[in-house]
C-alpha atoms as a PDB file:
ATOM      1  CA  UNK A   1      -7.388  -1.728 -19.489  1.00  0.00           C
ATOM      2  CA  UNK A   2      -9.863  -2.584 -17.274  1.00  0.00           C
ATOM      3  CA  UNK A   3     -13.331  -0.479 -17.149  1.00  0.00           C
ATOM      4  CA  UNK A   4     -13.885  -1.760 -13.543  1.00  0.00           C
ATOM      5  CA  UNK A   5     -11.705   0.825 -12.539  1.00  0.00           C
ATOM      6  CA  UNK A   6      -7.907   0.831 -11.281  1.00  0.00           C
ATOM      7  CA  UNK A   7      -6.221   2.417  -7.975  1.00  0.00           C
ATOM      8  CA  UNK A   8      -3.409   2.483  -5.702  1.00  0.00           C
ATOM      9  CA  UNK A   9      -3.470  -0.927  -3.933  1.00  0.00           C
ATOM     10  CA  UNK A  10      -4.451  -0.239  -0.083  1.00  0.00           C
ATOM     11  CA  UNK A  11      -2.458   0.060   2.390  1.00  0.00           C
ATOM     12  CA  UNK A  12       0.002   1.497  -0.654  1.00  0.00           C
ATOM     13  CA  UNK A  13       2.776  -0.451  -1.629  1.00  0.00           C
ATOM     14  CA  UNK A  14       5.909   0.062  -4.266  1.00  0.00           C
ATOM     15  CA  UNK A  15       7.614  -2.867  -6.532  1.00  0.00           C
ATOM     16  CA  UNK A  16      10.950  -3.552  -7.116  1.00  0.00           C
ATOM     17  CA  UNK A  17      11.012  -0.232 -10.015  1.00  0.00           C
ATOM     18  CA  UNK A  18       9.567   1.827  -7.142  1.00  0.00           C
ATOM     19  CA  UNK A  19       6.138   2.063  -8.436  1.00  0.00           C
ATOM     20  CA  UNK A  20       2.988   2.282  -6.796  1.00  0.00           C
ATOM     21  CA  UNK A  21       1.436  -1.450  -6.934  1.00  0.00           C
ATOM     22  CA  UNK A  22      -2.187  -0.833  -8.460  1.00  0.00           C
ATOM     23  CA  UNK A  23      -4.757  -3.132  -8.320  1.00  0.00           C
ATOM     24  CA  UNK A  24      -8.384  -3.387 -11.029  1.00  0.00           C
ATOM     25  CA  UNK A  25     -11.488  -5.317 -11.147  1.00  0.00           C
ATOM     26  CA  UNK A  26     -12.668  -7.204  -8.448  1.00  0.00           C
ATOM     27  CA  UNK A  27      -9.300  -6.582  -5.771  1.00  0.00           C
ATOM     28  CA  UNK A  28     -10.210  -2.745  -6.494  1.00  0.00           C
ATOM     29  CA  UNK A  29     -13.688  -2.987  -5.386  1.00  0.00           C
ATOM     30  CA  UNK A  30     -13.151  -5.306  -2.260  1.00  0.00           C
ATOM     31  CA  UNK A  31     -10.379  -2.575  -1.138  1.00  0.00           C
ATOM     32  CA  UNK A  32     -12.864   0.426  -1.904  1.00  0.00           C
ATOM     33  CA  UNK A  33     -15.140  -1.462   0.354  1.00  0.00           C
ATOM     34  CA  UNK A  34     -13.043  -2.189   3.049  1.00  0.00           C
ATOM     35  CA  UNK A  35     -11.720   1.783   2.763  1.00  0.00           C
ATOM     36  CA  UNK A  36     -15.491   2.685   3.035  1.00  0.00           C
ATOM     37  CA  UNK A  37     -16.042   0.778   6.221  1.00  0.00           C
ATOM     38  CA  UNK A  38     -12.581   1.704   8.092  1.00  0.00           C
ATOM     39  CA  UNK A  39     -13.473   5.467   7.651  1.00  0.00           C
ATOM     40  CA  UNK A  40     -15.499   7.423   9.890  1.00  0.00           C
ATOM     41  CA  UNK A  41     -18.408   9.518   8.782  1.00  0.00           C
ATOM     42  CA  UNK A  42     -17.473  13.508   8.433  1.00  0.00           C
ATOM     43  CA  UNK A  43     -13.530  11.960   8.661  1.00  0.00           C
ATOM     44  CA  UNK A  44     -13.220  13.054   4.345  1.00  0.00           C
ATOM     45  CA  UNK A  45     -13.154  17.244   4.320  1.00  0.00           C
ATOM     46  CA  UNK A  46     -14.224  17.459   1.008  1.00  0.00           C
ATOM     47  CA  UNK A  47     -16.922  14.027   1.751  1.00  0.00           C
ATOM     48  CA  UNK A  48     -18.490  14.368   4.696  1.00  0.00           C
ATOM     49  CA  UNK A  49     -21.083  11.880   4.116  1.00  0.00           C
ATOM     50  CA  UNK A  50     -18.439   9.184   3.053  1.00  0.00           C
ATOM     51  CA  UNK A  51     -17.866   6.266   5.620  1.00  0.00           C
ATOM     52  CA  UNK A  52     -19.185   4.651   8.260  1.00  0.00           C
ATOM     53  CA  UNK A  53     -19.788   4.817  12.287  1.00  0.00           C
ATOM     54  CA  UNK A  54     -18.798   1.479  12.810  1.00  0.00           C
ATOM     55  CA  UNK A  55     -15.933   2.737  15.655  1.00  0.00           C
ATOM     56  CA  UNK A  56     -19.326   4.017  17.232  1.00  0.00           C
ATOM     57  CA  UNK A  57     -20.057  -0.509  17.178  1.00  0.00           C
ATOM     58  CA  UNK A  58     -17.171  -1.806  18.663  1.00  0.00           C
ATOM     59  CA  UNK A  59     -18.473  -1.734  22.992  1.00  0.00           C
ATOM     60  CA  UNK A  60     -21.686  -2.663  21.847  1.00  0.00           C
ATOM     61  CA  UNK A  61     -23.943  -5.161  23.055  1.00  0.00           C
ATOM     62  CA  UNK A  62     -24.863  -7.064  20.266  1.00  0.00           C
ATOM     63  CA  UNK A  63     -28.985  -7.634  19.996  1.00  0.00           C
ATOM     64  CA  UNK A  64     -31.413  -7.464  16.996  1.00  0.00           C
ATOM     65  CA  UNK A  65     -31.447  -3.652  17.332  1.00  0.00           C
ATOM     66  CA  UNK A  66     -27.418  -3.527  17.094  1.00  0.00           C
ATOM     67  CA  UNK A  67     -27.471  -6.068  14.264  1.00  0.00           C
ATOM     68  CA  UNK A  68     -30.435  -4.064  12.291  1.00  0.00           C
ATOM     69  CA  UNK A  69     -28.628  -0.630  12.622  1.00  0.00           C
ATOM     70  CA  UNK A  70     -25.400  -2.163  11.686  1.00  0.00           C
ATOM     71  CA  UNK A  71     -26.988  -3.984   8.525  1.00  0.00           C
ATOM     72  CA  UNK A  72     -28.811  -0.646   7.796  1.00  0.00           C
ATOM     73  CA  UNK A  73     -25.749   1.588   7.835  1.00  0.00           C
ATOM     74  CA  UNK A  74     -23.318  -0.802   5.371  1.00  0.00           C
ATOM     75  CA  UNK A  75     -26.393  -0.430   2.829  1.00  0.00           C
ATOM     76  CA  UNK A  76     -26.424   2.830   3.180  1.00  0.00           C
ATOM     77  CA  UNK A  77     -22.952   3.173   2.469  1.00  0.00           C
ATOM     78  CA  UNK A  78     -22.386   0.608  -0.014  1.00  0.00           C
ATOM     79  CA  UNK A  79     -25.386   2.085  -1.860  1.00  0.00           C
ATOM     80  CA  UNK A  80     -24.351   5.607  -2.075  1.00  0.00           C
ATOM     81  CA  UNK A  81     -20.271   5.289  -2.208  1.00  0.00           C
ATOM     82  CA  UNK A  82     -19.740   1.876  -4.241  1.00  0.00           C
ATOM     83  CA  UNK A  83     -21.783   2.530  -7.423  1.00  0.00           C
ATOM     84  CA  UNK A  84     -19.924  -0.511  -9.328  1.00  0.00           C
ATOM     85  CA  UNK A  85     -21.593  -3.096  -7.414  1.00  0.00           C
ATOM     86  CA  UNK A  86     -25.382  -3.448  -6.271  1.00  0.00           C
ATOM     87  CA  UNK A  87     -25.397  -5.247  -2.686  1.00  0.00           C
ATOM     88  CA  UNK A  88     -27.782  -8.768  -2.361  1.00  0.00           C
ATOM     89  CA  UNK A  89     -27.244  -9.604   0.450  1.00  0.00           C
ATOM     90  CA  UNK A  90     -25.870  -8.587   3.455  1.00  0.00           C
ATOM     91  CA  UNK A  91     -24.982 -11.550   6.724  1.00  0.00           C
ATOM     92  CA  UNK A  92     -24.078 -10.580   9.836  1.00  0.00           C
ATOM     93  CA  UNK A  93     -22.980 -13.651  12.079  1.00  0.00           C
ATOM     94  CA  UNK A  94     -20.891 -14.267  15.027  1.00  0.00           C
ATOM     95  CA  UNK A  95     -17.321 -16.074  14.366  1.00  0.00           C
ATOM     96  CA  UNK A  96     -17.601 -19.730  15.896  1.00  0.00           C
ATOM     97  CA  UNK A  97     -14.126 -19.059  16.640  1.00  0.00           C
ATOM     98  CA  UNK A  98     -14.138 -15.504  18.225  1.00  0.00           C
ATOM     99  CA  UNK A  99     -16.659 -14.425  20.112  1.00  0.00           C
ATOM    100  CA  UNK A 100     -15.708 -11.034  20.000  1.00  0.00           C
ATOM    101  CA  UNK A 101     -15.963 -10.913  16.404  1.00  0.00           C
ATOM    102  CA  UNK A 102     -18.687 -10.134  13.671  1.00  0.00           C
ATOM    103  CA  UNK A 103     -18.297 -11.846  10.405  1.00  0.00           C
ATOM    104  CA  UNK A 104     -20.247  -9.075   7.893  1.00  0.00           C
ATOM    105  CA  UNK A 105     -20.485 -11.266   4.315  1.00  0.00           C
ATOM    106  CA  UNK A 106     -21.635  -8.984   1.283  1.00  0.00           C
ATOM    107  CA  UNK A 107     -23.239 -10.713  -1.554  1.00  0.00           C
ATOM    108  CA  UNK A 108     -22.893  -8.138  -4.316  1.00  0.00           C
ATOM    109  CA  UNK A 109     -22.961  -7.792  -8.335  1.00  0.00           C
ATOM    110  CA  UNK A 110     -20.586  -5.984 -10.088  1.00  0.00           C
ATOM    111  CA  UNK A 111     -22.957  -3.984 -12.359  1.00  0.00           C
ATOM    112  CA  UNK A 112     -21.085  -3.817 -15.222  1.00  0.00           C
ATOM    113  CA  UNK A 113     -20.099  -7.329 -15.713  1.00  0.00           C
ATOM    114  CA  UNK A 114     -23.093  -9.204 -14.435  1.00  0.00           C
ATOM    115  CA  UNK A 115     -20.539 -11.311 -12.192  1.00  0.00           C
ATOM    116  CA  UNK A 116     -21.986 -12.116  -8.185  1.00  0.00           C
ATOM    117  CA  UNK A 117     -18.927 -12.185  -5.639  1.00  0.00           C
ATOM    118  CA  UNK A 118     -18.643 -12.286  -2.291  1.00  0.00           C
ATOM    119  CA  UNK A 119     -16.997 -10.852   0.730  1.00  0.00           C
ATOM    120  CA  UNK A 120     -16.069 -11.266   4.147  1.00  0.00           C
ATOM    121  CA  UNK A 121     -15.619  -8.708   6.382  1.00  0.00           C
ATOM    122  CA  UNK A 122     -15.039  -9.212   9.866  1.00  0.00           C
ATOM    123  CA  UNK A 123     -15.588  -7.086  12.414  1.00  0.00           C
ATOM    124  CA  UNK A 124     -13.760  -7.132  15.811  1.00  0.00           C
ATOM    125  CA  UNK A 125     -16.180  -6.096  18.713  1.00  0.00           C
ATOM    126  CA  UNK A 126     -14.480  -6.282  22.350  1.00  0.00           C
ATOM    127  CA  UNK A 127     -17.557  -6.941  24.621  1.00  0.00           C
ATOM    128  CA  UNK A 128     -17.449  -6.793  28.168  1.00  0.00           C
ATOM    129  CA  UNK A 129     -19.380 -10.183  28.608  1.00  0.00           C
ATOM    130  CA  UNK A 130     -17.541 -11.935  31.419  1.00  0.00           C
ATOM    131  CA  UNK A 131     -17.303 -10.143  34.657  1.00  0.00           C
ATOM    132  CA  UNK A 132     -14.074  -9.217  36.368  1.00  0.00           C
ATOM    133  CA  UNK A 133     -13.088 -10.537  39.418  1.00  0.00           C
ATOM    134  CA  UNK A 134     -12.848  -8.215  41.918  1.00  0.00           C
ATOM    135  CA  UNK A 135      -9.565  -7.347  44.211  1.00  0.00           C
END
């Protein structure tokens, strides 16, 4: 049994005894993370403070003030809705391959284990960078 915690693997899936697939440790965390950042602030009735506003992100222009606000607000969250890990570092980067894409990479600690991971989260902005031609 782990002490990490278990849940329903995300999205939910059933094996071939039509159970729900669960997943522990480490996979548990990284989904609870990604859940965190997919849902929107005030989305939870009974948690309106859990999530993010990163749908609020996607149009924007991306500058220092973008990046900083967007840095500051996974913190947040990661600090007050993931209390198995403690966040070290937090990267935000553009993809070399996408330019419409933000590659968010949590260094974290899994508190109860002492064990650094990391994470790679990316973040697809569509930016209105090249102008259309007109007619």
């Amino acid at each position: 049994m782990s002490f990490l915690g278990r849940g329903w693997s995300f999205p939910p899936r059933f094996d071939a005894d039509k159970r729900v697939a669960m997943v522990t440790d480490r996979e548990d965390i990284e989904e609870s993370l990604r859940i965190l950042f997919h849902t929107r602030r005030g989305e939870r009735v009974m948690q309106h403070g859990y999530g993010t506003q990163l749908h609020r992100m996607v149009f924007e222009e991306v500058t220092d003030q973008t990046l900083t606000e967007l840095r500051d607000m996974l913190e947040k969250a990661v600090m007050y809705f993931e209390p198995r890990i403690e966040l070290e570092q937090l990267d935000i980067r553009r993809s070399e391959d996408d330019l419409g894409t933000l590659l968010l990479q949590l260094d974290y600690r899994i508190r109860t284990t002492n064990t650094r991971h990391n994470m790679v989260y990316p973040l697809y902005l569509d930016q209105a960078t090249h102008p259309v031609p007109a007619g």
